[in-house]
C-alpha atoms as a PDB file:
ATOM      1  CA  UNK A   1     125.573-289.606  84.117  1.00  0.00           C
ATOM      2  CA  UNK A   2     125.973-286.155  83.298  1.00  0.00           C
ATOM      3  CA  UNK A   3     123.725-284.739  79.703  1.00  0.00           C
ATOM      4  CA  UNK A   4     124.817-281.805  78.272  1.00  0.00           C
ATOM      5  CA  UNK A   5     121.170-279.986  76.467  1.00  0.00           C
ATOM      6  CA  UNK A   6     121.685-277.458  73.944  1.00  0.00           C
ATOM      7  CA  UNK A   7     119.102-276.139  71.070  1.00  0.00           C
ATOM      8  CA  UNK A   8     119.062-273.259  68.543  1.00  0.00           C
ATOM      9  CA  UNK A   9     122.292-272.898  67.415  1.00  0.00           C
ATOM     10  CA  UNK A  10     121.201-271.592  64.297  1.00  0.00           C
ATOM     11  CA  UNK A  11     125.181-271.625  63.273  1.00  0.00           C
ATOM     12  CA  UNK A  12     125.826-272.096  58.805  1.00  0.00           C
ATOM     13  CA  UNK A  13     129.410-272.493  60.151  1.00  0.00           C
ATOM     14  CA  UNK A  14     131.558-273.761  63.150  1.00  0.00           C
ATOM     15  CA  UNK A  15     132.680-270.633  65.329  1.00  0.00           C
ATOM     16  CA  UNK A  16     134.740-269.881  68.317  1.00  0.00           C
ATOM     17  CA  UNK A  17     131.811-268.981  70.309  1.00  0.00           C
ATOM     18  CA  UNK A  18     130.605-272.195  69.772  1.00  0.00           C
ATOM     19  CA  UNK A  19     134.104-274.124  70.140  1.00  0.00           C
ATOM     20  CA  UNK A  20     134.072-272.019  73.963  1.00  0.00           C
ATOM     21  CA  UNK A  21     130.448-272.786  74.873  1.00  0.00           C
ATOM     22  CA  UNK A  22     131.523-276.752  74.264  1.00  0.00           C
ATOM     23  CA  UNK A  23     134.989-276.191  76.352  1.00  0.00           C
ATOM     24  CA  UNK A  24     133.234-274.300  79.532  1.00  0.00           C
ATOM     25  CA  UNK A  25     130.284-276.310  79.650  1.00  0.00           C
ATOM     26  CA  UNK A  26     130.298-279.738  77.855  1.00  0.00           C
ATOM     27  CA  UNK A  27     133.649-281.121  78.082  1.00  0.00           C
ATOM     28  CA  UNK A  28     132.848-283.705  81.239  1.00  0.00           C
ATOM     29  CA  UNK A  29     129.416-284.660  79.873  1.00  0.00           C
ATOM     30  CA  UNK A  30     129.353-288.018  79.131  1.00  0.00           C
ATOM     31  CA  UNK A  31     126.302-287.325  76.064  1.00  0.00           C
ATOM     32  CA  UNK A  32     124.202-284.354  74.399  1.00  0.00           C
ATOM     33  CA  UNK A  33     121.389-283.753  73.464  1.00  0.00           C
ATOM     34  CA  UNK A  34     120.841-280.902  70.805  1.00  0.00           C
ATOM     35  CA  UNK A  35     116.806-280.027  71.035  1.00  0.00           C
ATOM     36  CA  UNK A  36     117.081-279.005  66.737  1.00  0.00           C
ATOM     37  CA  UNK A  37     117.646-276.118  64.928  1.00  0.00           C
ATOM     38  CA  UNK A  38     121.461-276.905  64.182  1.00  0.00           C
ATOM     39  CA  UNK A  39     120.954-275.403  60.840  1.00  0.00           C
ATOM     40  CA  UNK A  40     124.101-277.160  59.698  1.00  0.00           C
ATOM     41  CA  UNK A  41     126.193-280.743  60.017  1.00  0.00           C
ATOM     42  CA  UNK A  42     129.127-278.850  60.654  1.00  0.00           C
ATOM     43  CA  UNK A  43     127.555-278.565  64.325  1.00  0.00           C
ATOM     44  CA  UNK A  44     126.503-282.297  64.299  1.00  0.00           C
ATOM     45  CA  UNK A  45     130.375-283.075  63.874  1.00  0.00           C
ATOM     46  CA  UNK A  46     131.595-281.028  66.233  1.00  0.00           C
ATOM     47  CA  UNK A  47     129.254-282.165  69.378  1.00  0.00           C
ATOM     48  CA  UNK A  48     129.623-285.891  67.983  1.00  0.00           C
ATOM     49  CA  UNK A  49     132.402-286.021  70.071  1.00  0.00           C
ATOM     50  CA  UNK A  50     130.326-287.314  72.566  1.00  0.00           C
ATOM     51  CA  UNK A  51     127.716-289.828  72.305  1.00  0.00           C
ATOM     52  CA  UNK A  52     124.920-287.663  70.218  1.00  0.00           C
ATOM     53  CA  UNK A  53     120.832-287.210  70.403  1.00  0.00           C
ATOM     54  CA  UNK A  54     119.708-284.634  67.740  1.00  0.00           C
ATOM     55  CA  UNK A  55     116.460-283.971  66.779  1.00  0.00           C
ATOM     56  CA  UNK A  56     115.305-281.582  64.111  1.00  0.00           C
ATOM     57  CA  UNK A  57     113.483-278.254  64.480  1.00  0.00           C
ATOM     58  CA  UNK A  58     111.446-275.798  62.276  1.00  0.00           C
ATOM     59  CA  UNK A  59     114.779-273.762  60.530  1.00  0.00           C
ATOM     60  CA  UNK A  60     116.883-276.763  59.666  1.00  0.00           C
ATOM     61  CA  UNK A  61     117.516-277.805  56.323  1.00  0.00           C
ATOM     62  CA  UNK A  62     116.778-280.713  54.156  1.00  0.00           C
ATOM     63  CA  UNK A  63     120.602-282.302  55.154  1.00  0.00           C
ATOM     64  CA  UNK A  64     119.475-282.418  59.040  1.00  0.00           C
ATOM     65  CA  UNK A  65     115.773-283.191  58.392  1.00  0.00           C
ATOM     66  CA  UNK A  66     116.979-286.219  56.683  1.00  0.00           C
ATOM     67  CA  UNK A  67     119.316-287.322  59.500  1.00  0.00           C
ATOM     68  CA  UNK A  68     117.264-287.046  62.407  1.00  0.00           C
ATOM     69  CA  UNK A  69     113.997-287.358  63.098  1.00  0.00           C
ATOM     70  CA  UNK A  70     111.201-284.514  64.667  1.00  0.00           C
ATOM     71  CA  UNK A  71     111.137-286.186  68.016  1.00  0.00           C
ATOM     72  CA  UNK A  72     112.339-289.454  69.530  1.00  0.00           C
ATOM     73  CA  UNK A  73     112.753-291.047  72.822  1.00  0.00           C
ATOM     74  CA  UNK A  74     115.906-291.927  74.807  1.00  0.00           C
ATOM     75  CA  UNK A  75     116.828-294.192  77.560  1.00  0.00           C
ATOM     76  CA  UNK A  76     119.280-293.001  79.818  1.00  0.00           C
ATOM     77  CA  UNK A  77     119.789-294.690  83.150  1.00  0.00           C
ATOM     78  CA  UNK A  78     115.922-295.948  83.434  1.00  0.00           C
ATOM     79  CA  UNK A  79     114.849-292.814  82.596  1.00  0.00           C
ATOM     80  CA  UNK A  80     112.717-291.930  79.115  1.00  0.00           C
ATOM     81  CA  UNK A  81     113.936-288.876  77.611  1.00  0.00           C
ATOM     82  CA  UNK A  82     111.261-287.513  75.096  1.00  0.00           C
ATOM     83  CA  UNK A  83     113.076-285.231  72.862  1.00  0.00           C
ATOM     84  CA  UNK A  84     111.546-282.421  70.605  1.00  0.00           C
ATOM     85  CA  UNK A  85     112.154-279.209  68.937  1.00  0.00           C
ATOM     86  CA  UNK A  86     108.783-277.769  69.240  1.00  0.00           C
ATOM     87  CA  UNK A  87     106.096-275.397  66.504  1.00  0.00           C
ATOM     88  CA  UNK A  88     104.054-272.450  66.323  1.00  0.00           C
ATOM     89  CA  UNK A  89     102.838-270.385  68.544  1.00  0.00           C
ATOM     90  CA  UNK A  90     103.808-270.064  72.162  1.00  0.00           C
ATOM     91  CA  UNK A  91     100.710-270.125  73.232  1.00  0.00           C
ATOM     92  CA  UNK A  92      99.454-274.111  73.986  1.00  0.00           C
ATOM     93  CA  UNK A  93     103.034-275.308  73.243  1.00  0.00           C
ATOM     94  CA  UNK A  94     103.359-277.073  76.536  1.00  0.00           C
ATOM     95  CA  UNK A  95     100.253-278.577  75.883  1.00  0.00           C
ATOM     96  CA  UNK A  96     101.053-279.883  71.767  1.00  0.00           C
ATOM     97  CA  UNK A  97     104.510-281.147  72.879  1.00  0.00           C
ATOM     98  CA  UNK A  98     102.837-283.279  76.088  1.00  0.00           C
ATOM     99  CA  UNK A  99     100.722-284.695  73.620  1.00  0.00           C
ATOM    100  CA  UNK A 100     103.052-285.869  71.370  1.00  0.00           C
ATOM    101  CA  UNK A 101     104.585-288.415  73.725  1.00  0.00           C
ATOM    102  CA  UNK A 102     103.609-291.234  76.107  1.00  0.00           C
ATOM    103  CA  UNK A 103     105.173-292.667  78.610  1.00  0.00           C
ATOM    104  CA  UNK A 104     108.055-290.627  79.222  1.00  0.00           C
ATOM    105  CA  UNK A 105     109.940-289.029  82.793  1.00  0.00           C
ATOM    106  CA  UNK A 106     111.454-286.218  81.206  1.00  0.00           C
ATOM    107  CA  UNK A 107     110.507-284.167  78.298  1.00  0.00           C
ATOM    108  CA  UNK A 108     113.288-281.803  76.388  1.00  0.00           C
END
């Protein structure tokens, strides 16, 4: 299985940028995982057309927050994916995210 991983868009709108990034790099994935900050369901849409994992991060508004949830876990092929946008400071973020999930192989 092949997983496409993007984060930060930060896109209001669909662009071409976007639309190229998907072409060149996502077309043969078989799902993807966007790590939050989509800013706007216009994005969620577009990437749906592959099986979807989303997760919300800090600059997202209410519309996504109440979609998706701040972290999750997914099961791909035995494997636990713990998913996660991430907060604060740089400084101890490895450390906040590990804490915030158990039990999982792979943490995004």
């Amino acid at each position: 299985m092949k997983i496409g991983v993007i984060s930060d868009t930060h896109l209001r709108d669909l662009d071409s940028q976007l639309i190229d990034i998907y072409h060149e790099y996502f077309s043969d994935v078989d799902m993807i995982i966007h790590a939050g900050d989509l800013v706007s369901t216009e994005i969620v849409d577009f990437l749906s057309q592959k099986p979807l994992h989303v997760v919300q991060g800090n600059m997202d508004g209410l519309d996504i927050k109440e979609r998706f949830p701040k972290k999750r876990i997914v099961e791909v092929g035995g494997f636990r994916l713990g998913l996660i946008h991430g907060w604060g400071s740089p400084f101890g973020i490895e450390g906040r995210i590990k804490s915030e999930f158990n039990d999982v192989n792979v943490i995004i």
